[in-house]
N, C-alpha and C. Protein backbone atom coordinates (compact mmCIF):
# COMPACT_ATOMS: atom_id res chain seq x y z
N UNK A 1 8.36 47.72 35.81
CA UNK A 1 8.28 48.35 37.11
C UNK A 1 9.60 49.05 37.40
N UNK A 2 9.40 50.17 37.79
CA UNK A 2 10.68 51.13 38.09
C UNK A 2 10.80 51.19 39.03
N UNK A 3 11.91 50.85 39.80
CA UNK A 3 12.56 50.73 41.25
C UNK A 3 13.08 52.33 41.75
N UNK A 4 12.19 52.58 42.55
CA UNK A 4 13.20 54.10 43.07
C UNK A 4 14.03 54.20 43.40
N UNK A 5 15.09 53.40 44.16
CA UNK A 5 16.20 53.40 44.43
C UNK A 5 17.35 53.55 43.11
N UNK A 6 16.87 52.43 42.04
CA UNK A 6 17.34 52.29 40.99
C UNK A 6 17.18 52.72 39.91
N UNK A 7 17.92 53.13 39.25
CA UNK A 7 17.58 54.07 37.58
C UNK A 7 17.16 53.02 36.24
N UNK A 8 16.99 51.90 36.61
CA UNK A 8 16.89 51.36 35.36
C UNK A 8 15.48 50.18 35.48
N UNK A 9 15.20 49.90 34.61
CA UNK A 9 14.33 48.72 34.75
C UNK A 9 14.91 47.65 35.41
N UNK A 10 14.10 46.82 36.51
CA UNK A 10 14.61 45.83 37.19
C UNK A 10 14.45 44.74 36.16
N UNK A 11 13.29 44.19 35.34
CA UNK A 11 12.85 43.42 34.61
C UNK A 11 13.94 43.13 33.32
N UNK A 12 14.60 44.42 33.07
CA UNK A 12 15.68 44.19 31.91
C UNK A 12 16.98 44.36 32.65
N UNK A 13 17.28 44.52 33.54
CA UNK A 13 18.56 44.27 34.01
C UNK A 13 18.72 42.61 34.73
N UNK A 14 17.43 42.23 35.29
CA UNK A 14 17.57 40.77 35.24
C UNK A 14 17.60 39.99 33.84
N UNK A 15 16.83 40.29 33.05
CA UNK A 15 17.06 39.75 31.78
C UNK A 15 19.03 39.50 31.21
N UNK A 16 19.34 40.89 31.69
CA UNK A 16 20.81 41.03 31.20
C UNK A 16 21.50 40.28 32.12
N UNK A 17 21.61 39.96 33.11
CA UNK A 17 22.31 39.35 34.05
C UNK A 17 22.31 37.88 33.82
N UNK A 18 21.25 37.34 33.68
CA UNK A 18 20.89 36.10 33.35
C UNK A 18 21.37 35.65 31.75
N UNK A 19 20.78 36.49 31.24
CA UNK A 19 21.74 36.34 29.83
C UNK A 19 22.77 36.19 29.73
N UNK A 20 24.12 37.15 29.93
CA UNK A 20 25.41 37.34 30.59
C UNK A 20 25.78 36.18 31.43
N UNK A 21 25.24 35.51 32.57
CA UNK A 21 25.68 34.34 33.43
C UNK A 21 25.62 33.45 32.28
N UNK A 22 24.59 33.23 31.60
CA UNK A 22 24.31 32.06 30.66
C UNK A 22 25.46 31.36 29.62
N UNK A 23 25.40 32.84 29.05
CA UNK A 23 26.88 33.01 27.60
C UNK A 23 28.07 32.58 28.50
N UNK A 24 28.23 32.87 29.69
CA UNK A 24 29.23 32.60 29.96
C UNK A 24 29.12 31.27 30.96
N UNK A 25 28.20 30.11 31.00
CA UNK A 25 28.28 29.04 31.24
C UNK A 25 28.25 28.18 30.39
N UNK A 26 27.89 28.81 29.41
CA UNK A 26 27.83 27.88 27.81
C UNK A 26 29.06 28.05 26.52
N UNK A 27 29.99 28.56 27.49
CA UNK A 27 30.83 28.88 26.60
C UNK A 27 31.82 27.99 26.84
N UNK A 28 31.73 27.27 28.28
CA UNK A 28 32.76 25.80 28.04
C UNK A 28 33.66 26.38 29.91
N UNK A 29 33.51 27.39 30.26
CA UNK A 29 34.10 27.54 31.45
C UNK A 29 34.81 26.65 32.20
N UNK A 30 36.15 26.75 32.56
CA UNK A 30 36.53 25.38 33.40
C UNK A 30 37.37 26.03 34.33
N UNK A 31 37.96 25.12 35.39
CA UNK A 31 38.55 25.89 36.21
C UNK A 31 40.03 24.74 36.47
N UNK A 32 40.87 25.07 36.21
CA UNK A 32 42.53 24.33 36.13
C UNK A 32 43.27 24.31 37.37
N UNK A 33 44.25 23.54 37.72
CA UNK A 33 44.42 23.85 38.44
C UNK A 33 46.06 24.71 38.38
N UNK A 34 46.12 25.36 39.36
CA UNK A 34 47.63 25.83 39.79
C UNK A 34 48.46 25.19 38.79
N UNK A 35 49.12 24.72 38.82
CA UNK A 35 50.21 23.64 37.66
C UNK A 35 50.14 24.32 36.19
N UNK A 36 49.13 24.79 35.75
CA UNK A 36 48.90 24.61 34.30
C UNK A 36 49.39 26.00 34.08
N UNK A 37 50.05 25.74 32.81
CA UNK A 37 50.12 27.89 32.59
C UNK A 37 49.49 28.31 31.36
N UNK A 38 49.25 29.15 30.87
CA UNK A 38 49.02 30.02 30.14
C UNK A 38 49.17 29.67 28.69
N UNK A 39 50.79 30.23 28.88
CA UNK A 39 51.67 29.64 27.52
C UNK A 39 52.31 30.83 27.04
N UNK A 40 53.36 31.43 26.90
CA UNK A 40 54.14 32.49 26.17
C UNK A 40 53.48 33.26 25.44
N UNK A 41 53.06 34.58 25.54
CA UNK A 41 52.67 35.97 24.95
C UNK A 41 51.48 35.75 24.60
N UNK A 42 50.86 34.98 25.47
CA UNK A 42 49.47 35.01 25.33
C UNK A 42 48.61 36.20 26.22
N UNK A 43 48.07 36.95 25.92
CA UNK A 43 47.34 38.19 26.41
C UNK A 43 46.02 37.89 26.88
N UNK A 44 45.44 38.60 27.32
CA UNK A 44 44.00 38.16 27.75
C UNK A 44 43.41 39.77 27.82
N UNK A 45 41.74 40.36 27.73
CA UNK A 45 41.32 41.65 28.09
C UNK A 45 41.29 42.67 27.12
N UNK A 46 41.73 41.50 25.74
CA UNK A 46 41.41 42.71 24.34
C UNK A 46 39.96 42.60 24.16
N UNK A 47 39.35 41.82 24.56
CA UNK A 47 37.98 41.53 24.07
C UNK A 47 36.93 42.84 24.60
N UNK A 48 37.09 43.15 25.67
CA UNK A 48 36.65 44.63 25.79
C UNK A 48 37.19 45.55 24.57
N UNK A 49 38.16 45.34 24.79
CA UNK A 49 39.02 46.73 23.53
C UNK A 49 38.20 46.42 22.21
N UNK A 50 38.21 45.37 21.69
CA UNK A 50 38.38 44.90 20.70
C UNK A 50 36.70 45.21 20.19
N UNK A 51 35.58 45.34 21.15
CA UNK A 51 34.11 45.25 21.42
C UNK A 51 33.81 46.99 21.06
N UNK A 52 34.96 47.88 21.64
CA UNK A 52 34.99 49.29 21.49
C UNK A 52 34.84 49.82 23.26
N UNK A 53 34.56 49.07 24.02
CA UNK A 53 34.43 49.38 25.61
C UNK A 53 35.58 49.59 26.08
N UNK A 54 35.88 50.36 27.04
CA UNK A 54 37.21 50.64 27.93
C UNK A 54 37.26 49.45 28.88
N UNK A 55 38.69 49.00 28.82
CA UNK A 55 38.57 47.92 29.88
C UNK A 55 38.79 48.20 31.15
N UNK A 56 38.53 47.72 32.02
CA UNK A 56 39.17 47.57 33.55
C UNK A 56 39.94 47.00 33.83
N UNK A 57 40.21 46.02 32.98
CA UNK A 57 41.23 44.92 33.92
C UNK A 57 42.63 45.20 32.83
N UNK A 58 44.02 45.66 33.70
CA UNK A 58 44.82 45.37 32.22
C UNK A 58 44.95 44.66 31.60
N UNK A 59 45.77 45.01 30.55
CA UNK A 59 46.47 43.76 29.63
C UNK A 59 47.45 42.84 30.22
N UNK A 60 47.94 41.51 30.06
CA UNK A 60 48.80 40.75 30.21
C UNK A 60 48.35 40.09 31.41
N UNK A 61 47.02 39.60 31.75
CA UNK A 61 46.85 39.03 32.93
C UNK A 61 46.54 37.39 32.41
N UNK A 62 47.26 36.52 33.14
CA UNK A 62 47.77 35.00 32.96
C UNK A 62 46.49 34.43 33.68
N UNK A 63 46.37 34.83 35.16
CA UNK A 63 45.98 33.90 36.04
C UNK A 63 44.83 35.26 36.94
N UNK A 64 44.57 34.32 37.72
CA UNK A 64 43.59 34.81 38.64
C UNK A 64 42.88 33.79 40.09
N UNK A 65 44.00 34.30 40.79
CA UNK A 65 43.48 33.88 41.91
C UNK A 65 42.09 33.81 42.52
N UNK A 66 41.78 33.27 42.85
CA UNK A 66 40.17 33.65 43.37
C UNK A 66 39.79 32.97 44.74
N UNK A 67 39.63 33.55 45.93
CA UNK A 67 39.34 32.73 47.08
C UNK A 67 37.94 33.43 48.07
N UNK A 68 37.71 32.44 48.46
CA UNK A 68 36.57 32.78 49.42
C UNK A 68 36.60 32.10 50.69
N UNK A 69 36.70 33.50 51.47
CA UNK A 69 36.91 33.10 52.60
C UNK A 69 35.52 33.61 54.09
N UNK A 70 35.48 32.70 54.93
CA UNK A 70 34.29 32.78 55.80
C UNK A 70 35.01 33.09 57.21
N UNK A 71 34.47 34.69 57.88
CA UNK A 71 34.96 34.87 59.02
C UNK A 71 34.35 34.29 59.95
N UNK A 72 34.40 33.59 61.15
CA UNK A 72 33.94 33.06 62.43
C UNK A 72 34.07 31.99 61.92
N UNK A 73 34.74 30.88 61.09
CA UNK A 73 34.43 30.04 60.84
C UNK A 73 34.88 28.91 61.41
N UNK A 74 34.41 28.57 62.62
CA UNK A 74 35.32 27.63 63.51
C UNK A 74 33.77 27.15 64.44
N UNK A 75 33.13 27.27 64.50
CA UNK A 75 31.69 26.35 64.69
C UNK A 75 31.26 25.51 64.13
N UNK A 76 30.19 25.00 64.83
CA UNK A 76 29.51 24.19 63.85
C UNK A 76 28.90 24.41 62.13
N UNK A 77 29.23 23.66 61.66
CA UNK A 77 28.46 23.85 60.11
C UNK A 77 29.75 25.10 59.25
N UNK A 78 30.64 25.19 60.05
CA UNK A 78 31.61 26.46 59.50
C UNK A 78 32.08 25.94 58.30
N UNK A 79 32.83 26.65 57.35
CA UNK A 79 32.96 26.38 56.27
C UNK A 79 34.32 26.81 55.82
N UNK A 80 35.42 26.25 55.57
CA UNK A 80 36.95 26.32 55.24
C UNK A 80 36.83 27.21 53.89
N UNK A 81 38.10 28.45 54.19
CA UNK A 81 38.29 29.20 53.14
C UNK A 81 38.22 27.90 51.61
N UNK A 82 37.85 28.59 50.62
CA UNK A 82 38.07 27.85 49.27
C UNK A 82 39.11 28.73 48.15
N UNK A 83 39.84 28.33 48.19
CA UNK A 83 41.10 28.78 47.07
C UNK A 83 41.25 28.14 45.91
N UNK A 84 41.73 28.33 44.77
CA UNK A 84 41.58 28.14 44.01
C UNK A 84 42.74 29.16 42.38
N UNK A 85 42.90 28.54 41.69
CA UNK A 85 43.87 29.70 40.91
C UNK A 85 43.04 29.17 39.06
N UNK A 86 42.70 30.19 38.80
CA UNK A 86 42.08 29.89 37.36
C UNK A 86 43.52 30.30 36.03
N UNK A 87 43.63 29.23 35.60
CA UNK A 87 45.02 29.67 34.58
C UNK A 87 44.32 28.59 33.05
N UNK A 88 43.26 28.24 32.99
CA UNK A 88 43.29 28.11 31.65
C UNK A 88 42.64 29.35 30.60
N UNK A 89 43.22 29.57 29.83
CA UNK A 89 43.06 30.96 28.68
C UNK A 89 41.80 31.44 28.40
N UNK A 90 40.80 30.12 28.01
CA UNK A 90 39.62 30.43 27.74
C UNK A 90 38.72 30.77 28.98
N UNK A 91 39.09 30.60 30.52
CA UNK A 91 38.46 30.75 31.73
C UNK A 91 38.77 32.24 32.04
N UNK A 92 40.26 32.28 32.40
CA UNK A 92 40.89 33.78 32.26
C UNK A 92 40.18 34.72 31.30
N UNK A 93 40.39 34.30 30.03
CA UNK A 93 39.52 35.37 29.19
C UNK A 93 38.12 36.06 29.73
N UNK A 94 37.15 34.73 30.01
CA UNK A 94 36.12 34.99 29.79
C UNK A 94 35.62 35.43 31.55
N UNK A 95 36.28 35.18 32.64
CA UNK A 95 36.43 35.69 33.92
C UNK A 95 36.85 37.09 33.39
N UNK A 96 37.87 38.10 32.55
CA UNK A 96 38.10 39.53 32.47
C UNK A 96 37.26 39.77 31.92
N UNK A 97 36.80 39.14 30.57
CA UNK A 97 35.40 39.72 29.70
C UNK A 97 34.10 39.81 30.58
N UNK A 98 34.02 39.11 31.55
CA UNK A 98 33.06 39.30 32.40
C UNK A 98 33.39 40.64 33.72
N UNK A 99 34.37 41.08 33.93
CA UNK A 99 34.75 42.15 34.57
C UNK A 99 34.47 43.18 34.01
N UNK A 100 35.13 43.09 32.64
CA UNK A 100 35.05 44.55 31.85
C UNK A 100 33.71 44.91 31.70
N UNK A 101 32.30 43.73 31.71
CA UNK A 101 31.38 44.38 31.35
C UNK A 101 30.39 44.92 32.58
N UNK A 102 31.06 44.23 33.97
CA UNK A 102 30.14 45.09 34.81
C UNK A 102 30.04 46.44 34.75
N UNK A 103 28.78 47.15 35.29
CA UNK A 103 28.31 48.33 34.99
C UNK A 103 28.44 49.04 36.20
N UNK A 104 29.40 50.45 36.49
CA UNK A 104 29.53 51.10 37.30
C UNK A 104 28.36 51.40 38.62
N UNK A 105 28.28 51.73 39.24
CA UNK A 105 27.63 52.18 40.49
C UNK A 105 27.06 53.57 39.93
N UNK A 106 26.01 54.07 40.03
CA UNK A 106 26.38 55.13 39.09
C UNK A 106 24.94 56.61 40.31
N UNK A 107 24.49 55.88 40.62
CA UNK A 107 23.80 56.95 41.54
C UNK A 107 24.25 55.87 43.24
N UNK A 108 24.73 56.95 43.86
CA UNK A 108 25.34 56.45 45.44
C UNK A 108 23.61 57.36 46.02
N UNK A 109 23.26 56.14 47.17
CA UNK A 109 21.83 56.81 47.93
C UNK A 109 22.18 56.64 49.61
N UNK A 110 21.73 57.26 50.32
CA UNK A 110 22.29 56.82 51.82
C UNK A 110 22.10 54.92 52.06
N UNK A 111 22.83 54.87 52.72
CA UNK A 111 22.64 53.02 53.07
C UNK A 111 22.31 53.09 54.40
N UNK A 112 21.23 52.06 54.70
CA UNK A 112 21.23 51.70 56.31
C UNK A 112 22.62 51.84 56.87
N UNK A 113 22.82 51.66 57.70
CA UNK A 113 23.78 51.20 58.85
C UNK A 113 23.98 49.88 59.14
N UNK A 114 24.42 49.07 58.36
CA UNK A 114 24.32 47.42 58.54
C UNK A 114 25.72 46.97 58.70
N UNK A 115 26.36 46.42 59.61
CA UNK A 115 27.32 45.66 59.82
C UNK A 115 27.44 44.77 59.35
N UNK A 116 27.70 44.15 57.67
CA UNK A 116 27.42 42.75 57.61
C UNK A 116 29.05 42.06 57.54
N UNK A 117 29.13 41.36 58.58
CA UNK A 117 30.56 40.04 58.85
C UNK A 117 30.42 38.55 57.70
N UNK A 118 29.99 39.10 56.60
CA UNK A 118 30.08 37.33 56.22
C UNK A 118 31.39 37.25 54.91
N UNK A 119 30.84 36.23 54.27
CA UNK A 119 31.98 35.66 53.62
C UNK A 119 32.12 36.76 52.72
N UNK A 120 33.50 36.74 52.25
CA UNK A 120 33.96 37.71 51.14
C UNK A 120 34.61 37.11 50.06
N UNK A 121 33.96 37.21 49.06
CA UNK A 121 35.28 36.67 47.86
C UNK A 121 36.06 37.79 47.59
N UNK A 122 37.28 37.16 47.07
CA UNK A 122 38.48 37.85 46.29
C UNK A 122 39.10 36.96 45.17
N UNK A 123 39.30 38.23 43.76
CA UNK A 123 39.92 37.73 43.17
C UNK A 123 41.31 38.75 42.71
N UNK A 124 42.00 37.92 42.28
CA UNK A 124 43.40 38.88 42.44
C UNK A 124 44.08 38.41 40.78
N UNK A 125 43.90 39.23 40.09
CA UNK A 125 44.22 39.70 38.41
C UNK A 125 45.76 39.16 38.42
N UNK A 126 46.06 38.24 38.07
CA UNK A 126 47.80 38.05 37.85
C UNK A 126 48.84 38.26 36.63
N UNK A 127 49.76 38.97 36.57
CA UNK A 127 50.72 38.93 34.88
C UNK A 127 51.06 37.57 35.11
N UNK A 128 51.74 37.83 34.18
CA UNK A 128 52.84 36.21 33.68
C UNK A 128 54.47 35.57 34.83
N UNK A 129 54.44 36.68 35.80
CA UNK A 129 55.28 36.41 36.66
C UNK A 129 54.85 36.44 38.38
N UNK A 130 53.28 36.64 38.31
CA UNK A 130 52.46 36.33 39.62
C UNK A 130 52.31 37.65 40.06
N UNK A 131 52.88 38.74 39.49
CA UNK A 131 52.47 39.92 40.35
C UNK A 131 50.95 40.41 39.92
N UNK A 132 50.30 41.39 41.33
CA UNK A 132 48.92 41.48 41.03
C UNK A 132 49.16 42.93 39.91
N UNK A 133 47.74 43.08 39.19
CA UNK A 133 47.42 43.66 38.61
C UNK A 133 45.94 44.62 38.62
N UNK A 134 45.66 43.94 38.86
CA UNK A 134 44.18 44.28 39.76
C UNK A 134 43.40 43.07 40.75
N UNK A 135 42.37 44.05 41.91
CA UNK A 135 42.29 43.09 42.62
C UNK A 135 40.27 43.75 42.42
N UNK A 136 39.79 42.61 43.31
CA UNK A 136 38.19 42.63 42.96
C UNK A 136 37.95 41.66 44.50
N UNK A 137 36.79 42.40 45.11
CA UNK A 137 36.42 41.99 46.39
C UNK A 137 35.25 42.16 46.33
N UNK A 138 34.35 41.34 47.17
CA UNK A 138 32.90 41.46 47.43
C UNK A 138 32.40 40.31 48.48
N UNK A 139 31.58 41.05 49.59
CA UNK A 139 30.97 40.64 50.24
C UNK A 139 29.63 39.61 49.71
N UNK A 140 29.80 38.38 50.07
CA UNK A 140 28.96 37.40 49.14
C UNK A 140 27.91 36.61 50.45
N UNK A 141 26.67 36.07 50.14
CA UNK A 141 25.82 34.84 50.52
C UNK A 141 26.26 33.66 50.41
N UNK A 142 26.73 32.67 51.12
CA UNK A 142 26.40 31.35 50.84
C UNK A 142 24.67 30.91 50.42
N UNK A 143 25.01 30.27 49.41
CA UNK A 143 23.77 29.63 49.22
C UNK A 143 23.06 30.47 47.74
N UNK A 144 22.31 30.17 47.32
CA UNK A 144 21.48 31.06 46.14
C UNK A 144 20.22 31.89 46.06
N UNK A 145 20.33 32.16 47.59
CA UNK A 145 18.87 33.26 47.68
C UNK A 145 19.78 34.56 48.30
N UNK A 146 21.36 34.87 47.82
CA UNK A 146 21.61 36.43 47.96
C UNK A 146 21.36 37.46 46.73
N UNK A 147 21.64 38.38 46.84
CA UNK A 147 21.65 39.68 45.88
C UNK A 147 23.20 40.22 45.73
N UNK A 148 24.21 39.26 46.40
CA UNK A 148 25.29 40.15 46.51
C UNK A 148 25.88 40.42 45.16
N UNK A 149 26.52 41.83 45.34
CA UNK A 149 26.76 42.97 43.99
C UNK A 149 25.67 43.49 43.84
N UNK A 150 24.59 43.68 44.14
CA UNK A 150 23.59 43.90 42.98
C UNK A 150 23.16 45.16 43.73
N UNK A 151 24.01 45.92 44.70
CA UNK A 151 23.26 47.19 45.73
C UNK A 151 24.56 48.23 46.10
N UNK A 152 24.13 49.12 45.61
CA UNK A 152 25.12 50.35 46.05
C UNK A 152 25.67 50.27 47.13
N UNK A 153 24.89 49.41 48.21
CA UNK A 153 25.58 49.62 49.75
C UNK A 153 26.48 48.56 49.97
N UNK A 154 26.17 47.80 49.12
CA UNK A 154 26.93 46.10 48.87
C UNK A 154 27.68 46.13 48.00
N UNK A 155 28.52 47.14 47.06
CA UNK A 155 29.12 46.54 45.76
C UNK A 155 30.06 46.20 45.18
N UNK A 156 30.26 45.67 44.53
CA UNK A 156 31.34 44.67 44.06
C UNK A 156 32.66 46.02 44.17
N UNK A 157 33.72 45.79 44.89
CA UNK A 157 35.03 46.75 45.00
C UNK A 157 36.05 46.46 43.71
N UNK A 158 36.34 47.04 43.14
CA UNK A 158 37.72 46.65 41.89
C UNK A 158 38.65 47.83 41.99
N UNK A 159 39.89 47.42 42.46
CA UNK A 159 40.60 48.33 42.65
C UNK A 159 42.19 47.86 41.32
N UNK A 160 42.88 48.95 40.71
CA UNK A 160 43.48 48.73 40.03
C UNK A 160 44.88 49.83 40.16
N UNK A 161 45.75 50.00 40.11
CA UNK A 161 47.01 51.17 40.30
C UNK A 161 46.27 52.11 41.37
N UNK A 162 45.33 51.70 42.44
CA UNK A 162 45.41 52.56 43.60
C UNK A 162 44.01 53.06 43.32
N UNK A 163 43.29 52.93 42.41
CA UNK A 163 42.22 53.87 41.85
C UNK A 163 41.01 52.67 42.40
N UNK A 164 40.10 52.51 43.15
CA UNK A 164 39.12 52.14 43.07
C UNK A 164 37.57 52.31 42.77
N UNK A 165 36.99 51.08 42.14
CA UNK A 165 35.75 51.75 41.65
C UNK A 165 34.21 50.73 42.02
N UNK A 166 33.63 51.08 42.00
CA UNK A 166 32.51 50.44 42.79
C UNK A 166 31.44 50.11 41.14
N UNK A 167 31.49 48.76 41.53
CA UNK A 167 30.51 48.21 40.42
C UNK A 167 29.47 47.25 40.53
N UNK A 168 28.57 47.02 40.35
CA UNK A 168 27.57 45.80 40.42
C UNK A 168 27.21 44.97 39.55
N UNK A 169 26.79 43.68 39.75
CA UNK A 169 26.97 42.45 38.72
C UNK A 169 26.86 41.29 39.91
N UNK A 170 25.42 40.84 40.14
CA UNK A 170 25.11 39.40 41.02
C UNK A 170 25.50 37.97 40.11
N UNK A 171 24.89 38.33 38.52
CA UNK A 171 25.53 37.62 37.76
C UNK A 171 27.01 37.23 37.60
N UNK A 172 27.62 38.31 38.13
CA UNK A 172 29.48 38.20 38.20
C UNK A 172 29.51 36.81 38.92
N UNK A 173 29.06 37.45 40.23
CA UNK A 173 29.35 36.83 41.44
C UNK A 173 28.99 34.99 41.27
N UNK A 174 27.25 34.96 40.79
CA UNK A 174 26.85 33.61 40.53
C UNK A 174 28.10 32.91 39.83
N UNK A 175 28.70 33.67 38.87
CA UNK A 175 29.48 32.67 37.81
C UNK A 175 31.00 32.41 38.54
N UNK A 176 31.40 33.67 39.35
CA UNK A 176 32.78 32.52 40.15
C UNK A 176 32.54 31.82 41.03
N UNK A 177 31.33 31.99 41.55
CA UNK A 177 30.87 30.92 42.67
C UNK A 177 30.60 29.17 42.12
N UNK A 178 30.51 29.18 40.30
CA UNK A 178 30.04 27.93 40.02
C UNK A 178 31.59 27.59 39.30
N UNK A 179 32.86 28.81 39.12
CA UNK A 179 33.84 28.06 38.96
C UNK A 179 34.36 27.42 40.09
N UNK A 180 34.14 27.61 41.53
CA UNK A 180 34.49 27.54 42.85
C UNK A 180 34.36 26.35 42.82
N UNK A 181 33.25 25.78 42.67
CA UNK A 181 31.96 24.83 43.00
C UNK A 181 31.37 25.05 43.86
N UNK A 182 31.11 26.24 44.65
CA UNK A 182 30.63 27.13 46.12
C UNK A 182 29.06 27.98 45.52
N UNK A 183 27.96 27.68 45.70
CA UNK A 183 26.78 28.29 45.73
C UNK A 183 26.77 29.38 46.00
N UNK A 184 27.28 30.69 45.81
CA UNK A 184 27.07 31.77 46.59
C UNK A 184 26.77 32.74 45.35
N UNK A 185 25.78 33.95 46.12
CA UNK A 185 24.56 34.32 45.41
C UNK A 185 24.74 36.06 45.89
């Protein structure tokens, strides 16, 4: 079934997404804490290069902040920002290998007019001495019945030396939400 909004098969781009989340939950994913480092001239983000794809994320990124934070959150049932810093090699890796392969935005269509105020993740690309390198934002769902990334009007932001680019990947999103331990969809 061909989606008019969308240029591609819905049926095989879920296939790919799900696939993609999978490889990369079965590949051992963990999440470390702050304390732990890297380790000396260890690189991360050839694996795009190395695949023949252009990467997004540079070279020499150690760490990666990642937080999610909930505006109004001072009511009932509210929910405290979640922070978090990913610094083991094989997480790092496979958090950029999962960047590099989201797939651009590639036809923009008018969007409703929707104000949406909810939670936003961020993750923030780190070298070996904490400065950012690239940063990645997206408006996210609590819980596992969202679509977030997965809509031109919604999409995942990655901004890098000033240049930003609009990409989609719900699968992205599912997989830092389960390094979090945070459900969001």
């Amino acid at each position: 079934m061909h989606c008019p909004i969308y240029p591609v098969d819905m049926r095989r781009l879920r296939v790919a997404i799900l696939t993609s989340g999978l490889l990369l939950v079965s590949s051992g994913l963990a999440l470390a804490g702050p304390s732990r480092s890297v380790g000396a001239g260890r690189s991360v983000g050839a694996s795009a290069r190395a695949a023949g794809r252009v990467a997004r994320v540079p070279r020499g990124v150690r760490r990666i902040s990642v937080s999610l934070t909930v505006p109004f959150a001072n009511g009932p049932g509210a929910h405290a920002p979640v922070r978090r810093t990913l610094t083991r090699p094989a997480t790092v890796t496979s958090v950029v290998a999962a960047t590099d392969a989201l797939p651009p935005v590639r036809v923009m269509h008018p969007c409703p007019l929707l104000l949406v105020r909810g939670p936003e993740l961020a993750l923030v690309y780190r070298g070996a001495h904490g400065a950012a390198l690239a940063t990645l934002m997206v408006q996210v769902t609590l819980g596992s019945a969202g679509h977030s990334g997965s809509s031109p009007c919604f999409p995942i932001r990655f901004s890098r030396s000033g240049h930003e680019r609009l990409l989609l990947g719900n699968g992205f999103v599912r997989m830092v939400g389960r390094l979090l331990g945070t459900p969001i969809s």
